[in-house]
C-alpha atoms as a PDB file:
ATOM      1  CA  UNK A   1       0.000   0.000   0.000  1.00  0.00           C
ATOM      2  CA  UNK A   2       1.335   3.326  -1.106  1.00  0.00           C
ATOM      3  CA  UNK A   3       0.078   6.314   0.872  1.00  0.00           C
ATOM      4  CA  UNK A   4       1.350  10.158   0.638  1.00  0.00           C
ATOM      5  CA  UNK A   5       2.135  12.401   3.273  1.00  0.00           C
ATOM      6  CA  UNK A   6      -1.343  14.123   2.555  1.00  0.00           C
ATOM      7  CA  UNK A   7      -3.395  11.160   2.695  1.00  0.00           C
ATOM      8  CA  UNK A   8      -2.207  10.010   6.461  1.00  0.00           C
ATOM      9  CA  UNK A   9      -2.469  13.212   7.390  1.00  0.00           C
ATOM     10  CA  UNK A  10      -6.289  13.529   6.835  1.00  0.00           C
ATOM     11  CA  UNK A  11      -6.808   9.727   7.922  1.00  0.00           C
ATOM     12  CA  UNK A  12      -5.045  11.114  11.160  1.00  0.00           C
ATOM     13  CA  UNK A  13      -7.861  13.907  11.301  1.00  0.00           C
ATOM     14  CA  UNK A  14     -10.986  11.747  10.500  1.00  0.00           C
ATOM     15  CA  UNK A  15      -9.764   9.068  12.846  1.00  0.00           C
ATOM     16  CA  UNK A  16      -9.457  11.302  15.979  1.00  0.00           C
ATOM     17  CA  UNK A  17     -12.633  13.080  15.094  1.00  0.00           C
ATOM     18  CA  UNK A  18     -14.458   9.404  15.470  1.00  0.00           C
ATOM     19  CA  UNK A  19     -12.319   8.234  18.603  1.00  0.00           C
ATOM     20  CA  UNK A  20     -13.678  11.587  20.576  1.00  0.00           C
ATOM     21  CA  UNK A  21     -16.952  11.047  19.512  1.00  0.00           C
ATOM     22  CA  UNK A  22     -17.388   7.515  20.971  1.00  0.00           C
ATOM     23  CA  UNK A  23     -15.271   9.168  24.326  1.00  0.00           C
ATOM     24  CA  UNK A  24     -17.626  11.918  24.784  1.00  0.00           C
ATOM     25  CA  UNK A  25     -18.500  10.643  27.552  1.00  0.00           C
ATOM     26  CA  UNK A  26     -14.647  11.229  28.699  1.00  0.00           C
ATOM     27  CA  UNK A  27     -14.820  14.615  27.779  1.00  0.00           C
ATOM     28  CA  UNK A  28     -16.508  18.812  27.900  1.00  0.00           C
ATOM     29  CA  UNK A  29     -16.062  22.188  25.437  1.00  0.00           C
ATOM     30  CA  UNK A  30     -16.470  22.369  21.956  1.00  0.00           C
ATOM     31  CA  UNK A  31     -14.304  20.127  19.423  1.00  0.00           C
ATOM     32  CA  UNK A  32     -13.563  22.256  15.500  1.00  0.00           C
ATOM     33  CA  UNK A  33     -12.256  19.625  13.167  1.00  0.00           C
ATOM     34  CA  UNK A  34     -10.385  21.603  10.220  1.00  0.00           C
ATOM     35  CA  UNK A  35      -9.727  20.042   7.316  1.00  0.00           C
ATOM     36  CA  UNK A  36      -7.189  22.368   5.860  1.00  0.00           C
ATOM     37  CA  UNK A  37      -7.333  22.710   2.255  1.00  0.00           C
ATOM     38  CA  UNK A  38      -4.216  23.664  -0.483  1.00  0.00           C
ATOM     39  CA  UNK A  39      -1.711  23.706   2.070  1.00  0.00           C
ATOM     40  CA  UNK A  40       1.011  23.015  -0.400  1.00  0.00           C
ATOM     41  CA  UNK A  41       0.519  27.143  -1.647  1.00  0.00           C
ATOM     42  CA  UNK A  42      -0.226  28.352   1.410  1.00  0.00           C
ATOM     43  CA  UNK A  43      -2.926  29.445   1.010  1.00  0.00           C
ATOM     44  CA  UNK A  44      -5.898  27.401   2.406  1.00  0.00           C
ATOM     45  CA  UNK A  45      -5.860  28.603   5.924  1.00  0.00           C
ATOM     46  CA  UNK A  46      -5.972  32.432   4.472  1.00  0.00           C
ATOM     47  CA  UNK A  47      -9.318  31.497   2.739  1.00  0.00           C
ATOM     48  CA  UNK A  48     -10.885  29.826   5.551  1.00  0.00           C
ATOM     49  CA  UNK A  49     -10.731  32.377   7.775  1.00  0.00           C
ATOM     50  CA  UNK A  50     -11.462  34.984   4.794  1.00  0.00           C
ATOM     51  CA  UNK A  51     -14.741  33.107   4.466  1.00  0.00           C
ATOM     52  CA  UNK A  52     -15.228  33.380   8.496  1.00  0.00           C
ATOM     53  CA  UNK A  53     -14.368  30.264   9.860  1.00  0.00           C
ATOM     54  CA  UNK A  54     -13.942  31.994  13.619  1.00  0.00           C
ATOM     55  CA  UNK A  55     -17.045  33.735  13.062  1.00  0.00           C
ATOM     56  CA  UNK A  56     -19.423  31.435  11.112  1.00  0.00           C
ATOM     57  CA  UNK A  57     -18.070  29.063  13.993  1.00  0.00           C
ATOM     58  CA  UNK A  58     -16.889  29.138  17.620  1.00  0.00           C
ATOM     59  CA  UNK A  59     -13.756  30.633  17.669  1.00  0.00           C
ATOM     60  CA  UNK A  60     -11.300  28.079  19.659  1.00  0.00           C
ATOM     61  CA  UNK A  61      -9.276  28.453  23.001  1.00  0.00           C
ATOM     62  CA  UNK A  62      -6.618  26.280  21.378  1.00  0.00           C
ATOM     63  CA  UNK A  63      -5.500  24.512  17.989  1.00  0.00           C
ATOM     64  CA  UNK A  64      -3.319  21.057  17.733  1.00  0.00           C
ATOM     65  CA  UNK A  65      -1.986  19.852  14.313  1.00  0.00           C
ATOM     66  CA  UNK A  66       0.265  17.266  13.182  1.00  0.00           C
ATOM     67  CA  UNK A  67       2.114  16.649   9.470  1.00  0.00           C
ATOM     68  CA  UNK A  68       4.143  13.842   8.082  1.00  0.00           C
ATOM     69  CA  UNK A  69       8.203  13.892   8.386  1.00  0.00           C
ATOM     70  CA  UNK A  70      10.367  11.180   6.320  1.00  0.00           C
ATOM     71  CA  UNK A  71      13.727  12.057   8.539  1.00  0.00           C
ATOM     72  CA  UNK A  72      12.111  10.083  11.749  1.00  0.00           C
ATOM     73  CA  UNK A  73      11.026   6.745  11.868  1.00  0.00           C
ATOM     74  CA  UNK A  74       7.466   5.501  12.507  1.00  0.00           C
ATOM     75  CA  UNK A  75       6.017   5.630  15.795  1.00  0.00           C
ATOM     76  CA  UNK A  76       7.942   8.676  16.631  1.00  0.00           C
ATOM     77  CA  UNK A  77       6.821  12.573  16.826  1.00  0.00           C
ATOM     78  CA  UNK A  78       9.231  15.707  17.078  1.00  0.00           C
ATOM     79  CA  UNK A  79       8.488  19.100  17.579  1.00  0.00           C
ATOM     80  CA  UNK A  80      10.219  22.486  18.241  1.00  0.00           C
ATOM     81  CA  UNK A  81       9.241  24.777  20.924  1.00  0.00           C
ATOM     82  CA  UNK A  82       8.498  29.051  19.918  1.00  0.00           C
ATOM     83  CA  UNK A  83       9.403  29.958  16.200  1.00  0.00           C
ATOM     84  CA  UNK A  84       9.679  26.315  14.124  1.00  0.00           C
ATOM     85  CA  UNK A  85       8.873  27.038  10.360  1.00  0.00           C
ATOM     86  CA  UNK A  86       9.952  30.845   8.203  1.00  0.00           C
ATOM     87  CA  UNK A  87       8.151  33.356   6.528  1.00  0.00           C
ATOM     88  CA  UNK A  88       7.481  32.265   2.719  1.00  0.00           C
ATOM     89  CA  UNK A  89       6.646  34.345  -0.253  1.00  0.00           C
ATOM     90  CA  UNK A  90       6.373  33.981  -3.985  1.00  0.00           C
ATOM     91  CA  UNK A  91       8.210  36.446  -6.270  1.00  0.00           C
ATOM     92  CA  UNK A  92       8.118  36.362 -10.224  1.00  0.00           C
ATOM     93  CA  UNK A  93      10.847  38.681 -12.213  1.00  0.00           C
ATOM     94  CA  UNK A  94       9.609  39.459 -15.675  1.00  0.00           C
ATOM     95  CA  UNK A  95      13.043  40.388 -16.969  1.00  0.00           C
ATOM     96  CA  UNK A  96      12.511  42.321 -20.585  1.00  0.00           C
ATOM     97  CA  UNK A  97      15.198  42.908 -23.100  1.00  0.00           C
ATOM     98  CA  UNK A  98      15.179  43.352 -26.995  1.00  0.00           C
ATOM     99  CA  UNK A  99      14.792  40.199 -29.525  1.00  0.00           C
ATOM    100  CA  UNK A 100      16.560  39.074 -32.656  1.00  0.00           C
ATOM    101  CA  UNK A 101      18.537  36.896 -34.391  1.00  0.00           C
ATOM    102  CA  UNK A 102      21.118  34.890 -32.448  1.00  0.00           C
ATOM    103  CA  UNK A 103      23.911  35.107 -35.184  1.00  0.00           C
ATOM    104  CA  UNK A 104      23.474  39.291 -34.559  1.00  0.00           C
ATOM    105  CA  UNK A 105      23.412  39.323 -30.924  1.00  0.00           C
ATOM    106  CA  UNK A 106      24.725  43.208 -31.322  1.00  0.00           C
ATOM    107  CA  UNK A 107      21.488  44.054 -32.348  1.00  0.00           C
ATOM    108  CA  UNK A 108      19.486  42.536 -29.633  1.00  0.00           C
ATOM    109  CA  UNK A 109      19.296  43.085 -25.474  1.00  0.00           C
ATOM    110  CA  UNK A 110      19.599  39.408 -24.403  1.00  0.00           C
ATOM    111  CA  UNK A 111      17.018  38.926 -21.425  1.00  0.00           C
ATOM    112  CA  UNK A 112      18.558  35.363 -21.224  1.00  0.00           C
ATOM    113  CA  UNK A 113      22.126  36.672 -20.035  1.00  0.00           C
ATOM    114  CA  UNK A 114      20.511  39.588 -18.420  1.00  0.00           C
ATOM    115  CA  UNK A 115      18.444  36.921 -16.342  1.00  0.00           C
ATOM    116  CA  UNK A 116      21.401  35.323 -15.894  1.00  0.00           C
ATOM    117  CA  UNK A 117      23.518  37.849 -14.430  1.00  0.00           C
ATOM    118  CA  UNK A 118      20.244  38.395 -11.967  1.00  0.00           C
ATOM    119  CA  UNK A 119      20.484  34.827 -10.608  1.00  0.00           C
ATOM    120  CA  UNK A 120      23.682  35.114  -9.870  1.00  0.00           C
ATOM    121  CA  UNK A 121      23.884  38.387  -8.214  1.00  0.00           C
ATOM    122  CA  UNK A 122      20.353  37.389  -5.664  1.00  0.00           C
ATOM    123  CA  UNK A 123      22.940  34.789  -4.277  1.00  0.00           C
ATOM    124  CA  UNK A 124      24.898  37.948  -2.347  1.00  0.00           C
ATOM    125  CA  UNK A 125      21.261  39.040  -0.631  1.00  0.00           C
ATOM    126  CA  UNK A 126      21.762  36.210   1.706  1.00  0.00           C
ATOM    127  CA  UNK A 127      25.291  35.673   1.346  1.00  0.00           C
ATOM    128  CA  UNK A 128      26.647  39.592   1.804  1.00  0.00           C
ATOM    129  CA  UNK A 129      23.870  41.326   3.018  1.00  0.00           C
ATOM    130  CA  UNK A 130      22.142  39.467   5.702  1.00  0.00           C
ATOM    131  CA  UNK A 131      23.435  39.010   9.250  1.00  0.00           C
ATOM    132  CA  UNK A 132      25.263  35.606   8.654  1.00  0.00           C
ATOM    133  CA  UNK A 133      22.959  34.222  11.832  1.00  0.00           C
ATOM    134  CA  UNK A 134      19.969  35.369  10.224  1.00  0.00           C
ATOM    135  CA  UNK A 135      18.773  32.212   7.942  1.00  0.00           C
ATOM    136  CA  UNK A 136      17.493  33.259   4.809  1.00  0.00           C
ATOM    137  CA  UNK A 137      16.462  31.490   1.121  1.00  0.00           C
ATOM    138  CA  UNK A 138      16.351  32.928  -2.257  1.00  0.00           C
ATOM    139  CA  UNK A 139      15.815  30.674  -4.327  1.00  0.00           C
ATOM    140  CA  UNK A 140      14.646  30.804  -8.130  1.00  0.00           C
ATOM    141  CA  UNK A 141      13.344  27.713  -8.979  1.00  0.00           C
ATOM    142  CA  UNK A 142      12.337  28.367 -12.581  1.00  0.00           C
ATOM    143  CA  UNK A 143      13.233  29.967 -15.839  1.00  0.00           C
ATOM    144  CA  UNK A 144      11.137  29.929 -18.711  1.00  0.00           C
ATOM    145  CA  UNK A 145      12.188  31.834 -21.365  1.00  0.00           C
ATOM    146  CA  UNK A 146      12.857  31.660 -25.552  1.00  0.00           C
ATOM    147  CA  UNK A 147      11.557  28.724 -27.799  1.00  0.00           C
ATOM    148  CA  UNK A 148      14.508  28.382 -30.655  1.00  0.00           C
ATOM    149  CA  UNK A 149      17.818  27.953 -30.561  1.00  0.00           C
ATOM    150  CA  UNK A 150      19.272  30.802 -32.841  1.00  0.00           C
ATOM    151  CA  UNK A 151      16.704  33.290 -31.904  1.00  0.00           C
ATOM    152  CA  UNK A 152      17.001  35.807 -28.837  1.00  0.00           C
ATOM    153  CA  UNK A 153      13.705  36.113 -26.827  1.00  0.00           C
ATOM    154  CA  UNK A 154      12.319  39.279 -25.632  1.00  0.00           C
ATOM    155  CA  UNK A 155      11.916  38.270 -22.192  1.00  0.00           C
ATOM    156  CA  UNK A 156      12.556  35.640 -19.370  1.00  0.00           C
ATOM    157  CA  UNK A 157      10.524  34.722 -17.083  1.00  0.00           C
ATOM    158  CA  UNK A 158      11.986  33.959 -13.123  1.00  0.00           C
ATOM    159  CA  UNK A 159      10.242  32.183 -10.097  1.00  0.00           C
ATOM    160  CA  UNK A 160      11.571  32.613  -7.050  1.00  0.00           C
ATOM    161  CA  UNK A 161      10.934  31.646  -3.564  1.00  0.00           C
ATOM    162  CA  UNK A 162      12.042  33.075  -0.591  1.00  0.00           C
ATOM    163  CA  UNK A 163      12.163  32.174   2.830  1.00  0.00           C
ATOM    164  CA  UNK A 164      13.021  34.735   6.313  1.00  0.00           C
ATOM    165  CA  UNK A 165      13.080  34.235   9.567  1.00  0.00           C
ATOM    166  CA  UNK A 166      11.226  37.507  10.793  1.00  0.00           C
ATOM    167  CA  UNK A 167       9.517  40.420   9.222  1.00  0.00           C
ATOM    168  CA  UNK A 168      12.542  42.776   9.249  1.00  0.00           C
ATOM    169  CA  UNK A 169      14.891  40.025   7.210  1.00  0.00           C
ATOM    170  CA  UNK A 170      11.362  39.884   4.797  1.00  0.00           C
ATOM    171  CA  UNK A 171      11.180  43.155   4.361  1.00  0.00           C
ATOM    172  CA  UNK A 172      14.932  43.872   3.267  1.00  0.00           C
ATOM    173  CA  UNK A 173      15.193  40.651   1.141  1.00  0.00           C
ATOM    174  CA  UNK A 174      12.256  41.679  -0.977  1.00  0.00           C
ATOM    175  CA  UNK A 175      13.994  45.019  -1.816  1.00  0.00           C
ATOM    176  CA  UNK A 176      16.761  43.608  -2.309  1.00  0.00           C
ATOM    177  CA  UNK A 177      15.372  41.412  -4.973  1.00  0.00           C
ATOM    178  CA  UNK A 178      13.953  44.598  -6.497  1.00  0.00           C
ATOM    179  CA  UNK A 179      16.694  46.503  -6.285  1.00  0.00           C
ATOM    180  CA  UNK A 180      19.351  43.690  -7.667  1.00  0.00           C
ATOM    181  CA  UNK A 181      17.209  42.920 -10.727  1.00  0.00           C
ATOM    182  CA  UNK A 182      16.569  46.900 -11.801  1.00  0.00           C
ATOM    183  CA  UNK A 183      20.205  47.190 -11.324  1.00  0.00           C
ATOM    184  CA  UNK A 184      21.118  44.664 -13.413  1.00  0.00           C
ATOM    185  CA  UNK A 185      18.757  46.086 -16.503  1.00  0.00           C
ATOM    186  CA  UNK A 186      20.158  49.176 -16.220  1.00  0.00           C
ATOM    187  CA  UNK A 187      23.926  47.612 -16.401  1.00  0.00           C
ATOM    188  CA  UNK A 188      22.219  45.657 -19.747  1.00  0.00           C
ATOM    189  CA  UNK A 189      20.386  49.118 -21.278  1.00  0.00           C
ATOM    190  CA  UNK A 190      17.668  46.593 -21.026  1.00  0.00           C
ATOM    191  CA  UNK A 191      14.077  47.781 -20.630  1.00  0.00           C
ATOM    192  CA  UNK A 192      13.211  47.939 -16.593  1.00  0.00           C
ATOM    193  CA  UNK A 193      12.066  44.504 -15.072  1.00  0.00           C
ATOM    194  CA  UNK A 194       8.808  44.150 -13.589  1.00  0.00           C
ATOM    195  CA  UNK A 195       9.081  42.517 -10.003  1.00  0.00           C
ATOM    196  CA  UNK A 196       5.878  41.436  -8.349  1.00  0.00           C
ATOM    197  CA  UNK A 197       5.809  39.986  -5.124  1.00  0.00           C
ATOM    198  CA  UNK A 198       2.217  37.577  -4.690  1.00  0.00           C
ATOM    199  CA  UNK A 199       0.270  38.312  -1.431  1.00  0.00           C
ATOM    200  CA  UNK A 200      -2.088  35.483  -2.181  1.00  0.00           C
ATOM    201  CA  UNK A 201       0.842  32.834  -2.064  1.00  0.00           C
ATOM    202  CA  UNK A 202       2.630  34.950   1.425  1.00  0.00           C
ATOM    203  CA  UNK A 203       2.797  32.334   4.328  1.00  0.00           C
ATOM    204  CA  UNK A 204       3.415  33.619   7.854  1.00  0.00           C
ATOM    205  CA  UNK A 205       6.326  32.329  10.008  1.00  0.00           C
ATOM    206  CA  UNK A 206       5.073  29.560  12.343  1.00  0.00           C
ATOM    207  CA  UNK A 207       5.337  29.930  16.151  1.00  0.00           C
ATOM    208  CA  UNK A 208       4.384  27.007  18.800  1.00  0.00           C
ATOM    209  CA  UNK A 209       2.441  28.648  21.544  1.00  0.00           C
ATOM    210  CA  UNK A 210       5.670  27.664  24.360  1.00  0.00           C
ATOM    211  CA  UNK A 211       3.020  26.681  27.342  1.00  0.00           C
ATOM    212  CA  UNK A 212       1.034  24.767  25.428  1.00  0.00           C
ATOM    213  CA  UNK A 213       3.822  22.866  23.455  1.00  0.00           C
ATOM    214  CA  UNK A 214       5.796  22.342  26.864  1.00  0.00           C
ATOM    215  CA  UNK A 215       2.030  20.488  28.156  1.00  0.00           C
ATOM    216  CA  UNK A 216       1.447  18.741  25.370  1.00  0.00           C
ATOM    217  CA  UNK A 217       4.996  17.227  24.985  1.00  0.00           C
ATOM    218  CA  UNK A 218       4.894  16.564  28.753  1.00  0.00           C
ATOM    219  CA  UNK A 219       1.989  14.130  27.539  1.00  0.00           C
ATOM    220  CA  UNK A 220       3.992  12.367  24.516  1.00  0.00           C
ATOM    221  CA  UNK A 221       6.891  11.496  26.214  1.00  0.00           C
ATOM    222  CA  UNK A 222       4.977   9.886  29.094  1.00  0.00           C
ATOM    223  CA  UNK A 223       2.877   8.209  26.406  1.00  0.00           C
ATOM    224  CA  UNK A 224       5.083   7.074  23.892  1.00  0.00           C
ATOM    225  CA  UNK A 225       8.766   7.241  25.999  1.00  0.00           C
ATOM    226  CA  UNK A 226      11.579   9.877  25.703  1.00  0.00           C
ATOM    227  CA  UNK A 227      13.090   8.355  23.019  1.00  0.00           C
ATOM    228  CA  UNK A 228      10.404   8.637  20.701  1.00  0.00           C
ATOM    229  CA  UNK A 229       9.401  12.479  21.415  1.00  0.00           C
ATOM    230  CA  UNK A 230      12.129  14.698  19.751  1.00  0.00           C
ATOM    231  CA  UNK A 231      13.007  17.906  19.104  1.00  0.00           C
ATOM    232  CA  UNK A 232      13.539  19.201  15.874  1.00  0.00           C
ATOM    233  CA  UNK A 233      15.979  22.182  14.212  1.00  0.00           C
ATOM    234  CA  UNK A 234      14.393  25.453  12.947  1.00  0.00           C
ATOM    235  CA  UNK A 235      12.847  24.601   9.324  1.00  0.00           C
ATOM    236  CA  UNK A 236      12.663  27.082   6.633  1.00  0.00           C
ATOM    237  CA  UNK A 237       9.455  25.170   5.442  1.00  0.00           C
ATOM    238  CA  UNK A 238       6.363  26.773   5.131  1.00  0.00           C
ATOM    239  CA  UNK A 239       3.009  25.858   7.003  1.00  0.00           C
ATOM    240  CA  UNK A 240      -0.145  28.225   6.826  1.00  0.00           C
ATOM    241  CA  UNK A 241      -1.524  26.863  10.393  1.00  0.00           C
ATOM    242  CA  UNK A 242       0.336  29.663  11.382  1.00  0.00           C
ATOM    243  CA  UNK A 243      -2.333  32.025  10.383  1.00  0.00           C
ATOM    244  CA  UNK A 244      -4.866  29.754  12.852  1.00  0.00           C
ATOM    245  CA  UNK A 245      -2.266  31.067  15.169  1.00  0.00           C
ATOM    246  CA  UNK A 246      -1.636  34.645  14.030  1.00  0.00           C
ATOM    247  CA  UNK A 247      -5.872  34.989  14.237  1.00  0.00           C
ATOM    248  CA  UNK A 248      -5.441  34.663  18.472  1.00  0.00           C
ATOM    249  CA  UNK A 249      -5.716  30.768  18.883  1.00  0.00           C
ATOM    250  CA  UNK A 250      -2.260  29.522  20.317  1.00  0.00           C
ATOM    251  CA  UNK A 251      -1.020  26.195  18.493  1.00  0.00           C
ATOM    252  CA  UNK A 252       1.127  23.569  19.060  1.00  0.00           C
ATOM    253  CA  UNK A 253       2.148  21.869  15.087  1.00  0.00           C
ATOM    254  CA  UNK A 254       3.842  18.832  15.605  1.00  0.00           C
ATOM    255  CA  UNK A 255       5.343  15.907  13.126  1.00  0.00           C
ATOM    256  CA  UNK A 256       5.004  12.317  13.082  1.00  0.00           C
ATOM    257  CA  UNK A 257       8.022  10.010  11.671  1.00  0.00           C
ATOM    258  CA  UNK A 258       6.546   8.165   8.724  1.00  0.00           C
ATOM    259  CA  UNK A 259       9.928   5.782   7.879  1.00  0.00           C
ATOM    260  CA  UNK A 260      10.858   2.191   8.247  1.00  0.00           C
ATOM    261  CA  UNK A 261      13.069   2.703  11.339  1.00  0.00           C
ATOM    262  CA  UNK A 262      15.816   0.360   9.373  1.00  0.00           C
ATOM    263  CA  UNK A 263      16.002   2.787   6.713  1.00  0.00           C
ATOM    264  CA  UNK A 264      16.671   5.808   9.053  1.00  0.00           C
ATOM    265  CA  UNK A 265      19.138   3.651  10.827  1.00  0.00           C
ATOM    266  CA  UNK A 266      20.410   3.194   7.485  1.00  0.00           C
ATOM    267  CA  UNK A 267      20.681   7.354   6.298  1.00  0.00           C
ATOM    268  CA  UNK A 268      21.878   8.000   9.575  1.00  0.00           C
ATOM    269  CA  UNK A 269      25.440   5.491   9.853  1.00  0.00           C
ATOM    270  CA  UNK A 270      25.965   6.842   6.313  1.00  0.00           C
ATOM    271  CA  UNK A 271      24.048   4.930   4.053  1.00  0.00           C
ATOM    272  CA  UNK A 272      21.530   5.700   1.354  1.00  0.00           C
ATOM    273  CA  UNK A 273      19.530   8.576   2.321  1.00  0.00           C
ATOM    274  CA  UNK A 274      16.048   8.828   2.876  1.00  0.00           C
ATOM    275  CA  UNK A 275      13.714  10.408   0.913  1.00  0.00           C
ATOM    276  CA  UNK A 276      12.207  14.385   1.249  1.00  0.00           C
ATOM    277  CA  UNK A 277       8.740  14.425   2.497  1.00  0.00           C
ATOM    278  CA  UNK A 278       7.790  15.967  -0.687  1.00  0.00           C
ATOM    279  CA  UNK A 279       9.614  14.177  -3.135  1.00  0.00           C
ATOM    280  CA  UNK A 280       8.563  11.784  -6.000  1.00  0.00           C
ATOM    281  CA  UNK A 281      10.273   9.176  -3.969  1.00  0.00           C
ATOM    282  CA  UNK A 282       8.982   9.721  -0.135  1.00  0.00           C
ATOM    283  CA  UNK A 283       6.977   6.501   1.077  1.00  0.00           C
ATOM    284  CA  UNK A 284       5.975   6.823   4.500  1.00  0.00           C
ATOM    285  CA  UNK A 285       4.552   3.588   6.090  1.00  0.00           C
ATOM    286  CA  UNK A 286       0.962   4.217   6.934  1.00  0.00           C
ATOM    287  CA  UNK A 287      -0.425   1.818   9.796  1.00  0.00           C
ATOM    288  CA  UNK A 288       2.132   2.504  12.270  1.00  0.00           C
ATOM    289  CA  UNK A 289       2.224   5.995  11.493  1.00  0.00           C
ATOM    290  CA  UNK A 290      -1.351   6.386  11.222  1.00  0.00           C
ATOM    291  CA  UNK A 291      -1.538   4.464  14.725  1.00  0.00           C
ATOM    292  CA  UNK A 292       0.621   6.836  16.373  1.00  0.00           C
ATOM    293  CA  UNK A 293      -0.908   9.841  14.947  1.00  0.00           C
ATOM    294  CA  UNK A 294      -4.602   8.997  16.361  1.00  0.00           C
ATOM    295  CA  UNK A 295      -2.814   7.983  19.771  1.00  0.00           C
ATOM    296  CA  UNK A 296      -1.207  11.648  20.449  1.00  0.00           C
ATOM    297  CA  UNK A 297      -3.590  13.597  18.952  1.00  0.00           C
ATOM    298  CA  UNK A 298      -6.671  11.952  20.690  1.00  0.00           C
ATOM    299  CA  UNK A 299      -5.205  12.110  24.070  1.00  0.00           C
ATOM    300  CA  UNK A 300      -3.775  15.731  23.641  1.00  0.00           C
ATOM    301  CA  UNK A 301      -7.507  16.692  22.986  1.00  0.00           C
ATOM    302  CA  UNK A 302      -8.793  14.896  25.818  1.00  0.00           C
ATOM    303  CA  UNK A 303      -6.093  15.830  28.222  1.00  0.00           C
ATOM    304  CA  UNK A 304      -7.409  19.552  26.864  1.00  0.00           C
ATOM    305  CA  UNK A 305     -10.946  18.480  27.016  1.00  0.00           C
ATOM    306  CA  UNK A 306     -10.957  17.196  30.620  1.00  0.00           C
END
């Protein structure tokens, strides 16, 4: 059986929402199941509460998620206490030059060296112009631009995306972007770029509400043992829960290991290494994983609940 990330997530979600309805008995409040849509832009959360979801419903006291993680193996959860996931936003460069012939390049502003030369200078935004212990991510991870070989295009297209640890770093990368490729035109006689930075695909940094992740972890590692409860490095991953938490509701996200534990065994002394959680190759093993899943989640909502 072949199950994504996605898919045990969502089993996770349906199969607490049945456990703590046959336990109501166990437990008292109110109990919001979200089922968070297009969380791979970023943008599901933004909608949901756009269309009222804390105001159409109750809004809650507290919120409690989980997502899949390939590093750890099954049967294990790891967290990070405060700030664990970065600002992310989406920035396209439409960099414009003049077309022609590729035998008469003279005659032409070539977007595709132009775009180029804009690649390679974004490297020295995080590289010479960032506090060295301030992580940062620019990262452009497509060019589309020209259709035949001997001909010079008028323009490239770039997608970046870039990732910040705090509003000030966000703030002075995406000038920095702007500034670097207007520079660069100008250096090229080329035609100004246009730079446009998409609100609709901005996800806010992630923050773990400290008291309740101290609780809740307090909870795990009595359930499932200390050395199955781990805590994780700062990720410059994305995850729009955070605007769940940025609306008032403290949250505690949390990630359970999805891998065959011989396999991470295996990465770790050296060996192949295991896959990303996103990849075309990530296989996470769904019973166990599912099992654990249901087991923290449920009892972190009726340890909440009491």
């Amino acid at each position: 059986m072949h199950a994504c990330g996605h898919d045990i997530n969502m089993t996770c979600l349906v199969g607490v929402a049945g456990l703590l309805r046959e336990l109501k008995e166990k437990w008292r409040g109110t109990l919001m199941v979200v089922g968070q849509p297009a969380e791979e832009i970023g943008a599901g959360a933004r909608m949901m509460l756009a269309d009222g979801l804390f105001t159409r419903f109750p809004k809650p006291d507290l919120a409690l998620a989980l997502h899949c993680d390939a590093r750890y193996p099954h049967g294990q959860v790891n967290f990070r206490e405060g700030q664990m996931q970065a600002n992310v936003d989406t920035v396209d460069i439409l960099v414009r030059g003049k077309g022609g012939h590729g035998a008469a390049p003279h005659t032409t502003i070539d977007p595709v060296v132009l775009a180029c030369r804009i690649v390679v200078d974004l490297q020295t935004i995080v590289s010479r112009e960032l506090d060295p212990l301030d992580a940062a991510v620019v990262t452009v991870g497509a060019i589309h631009g020209g259709v035949k070989h001997n001909i010079i295009p008028e323009e490239v297209k770039l997608q970046l995306t870039v990732r910040t640890m705090n509003d000030k770093s966000r703030t002075q990368v995406l000038q920095a972007i702007e500034r670097i490729a207007k520079a660069a035109a100008i250096g090229a006689r080329a035609p100004e770029p246009v730079v446009k930075v998409d609100p609709g695909q901005f996800t806010p940094a992630l923050v773990n509400d400290p008291a309740l992740t101290r609780h809740t972890v307090s909870l795990f590692r009595v359930v499932l043992g200390e050395d199955r409860v781990h805590e994780r490095p700062m990720s410059l991953g994305g995850e729009d829960f955070s605007r769940f938490v940025l609306s008032g509701v403290p949250g505690f996200y949390y990630f359970l290991g999805v891998a065959p534990p011989d396999r991470v065994a295996e990465a770790r002394a050296g060996g192949k290494p295991l896959a990303a959680t996103h990849s075309d190759s990530f296989a996470p093993v769904p019973e166990p994983t599912i099992q654990t899943g249901l087991l923290t989640m449920t009892l972190a909502a009726l340890d909440l609940l009491r």
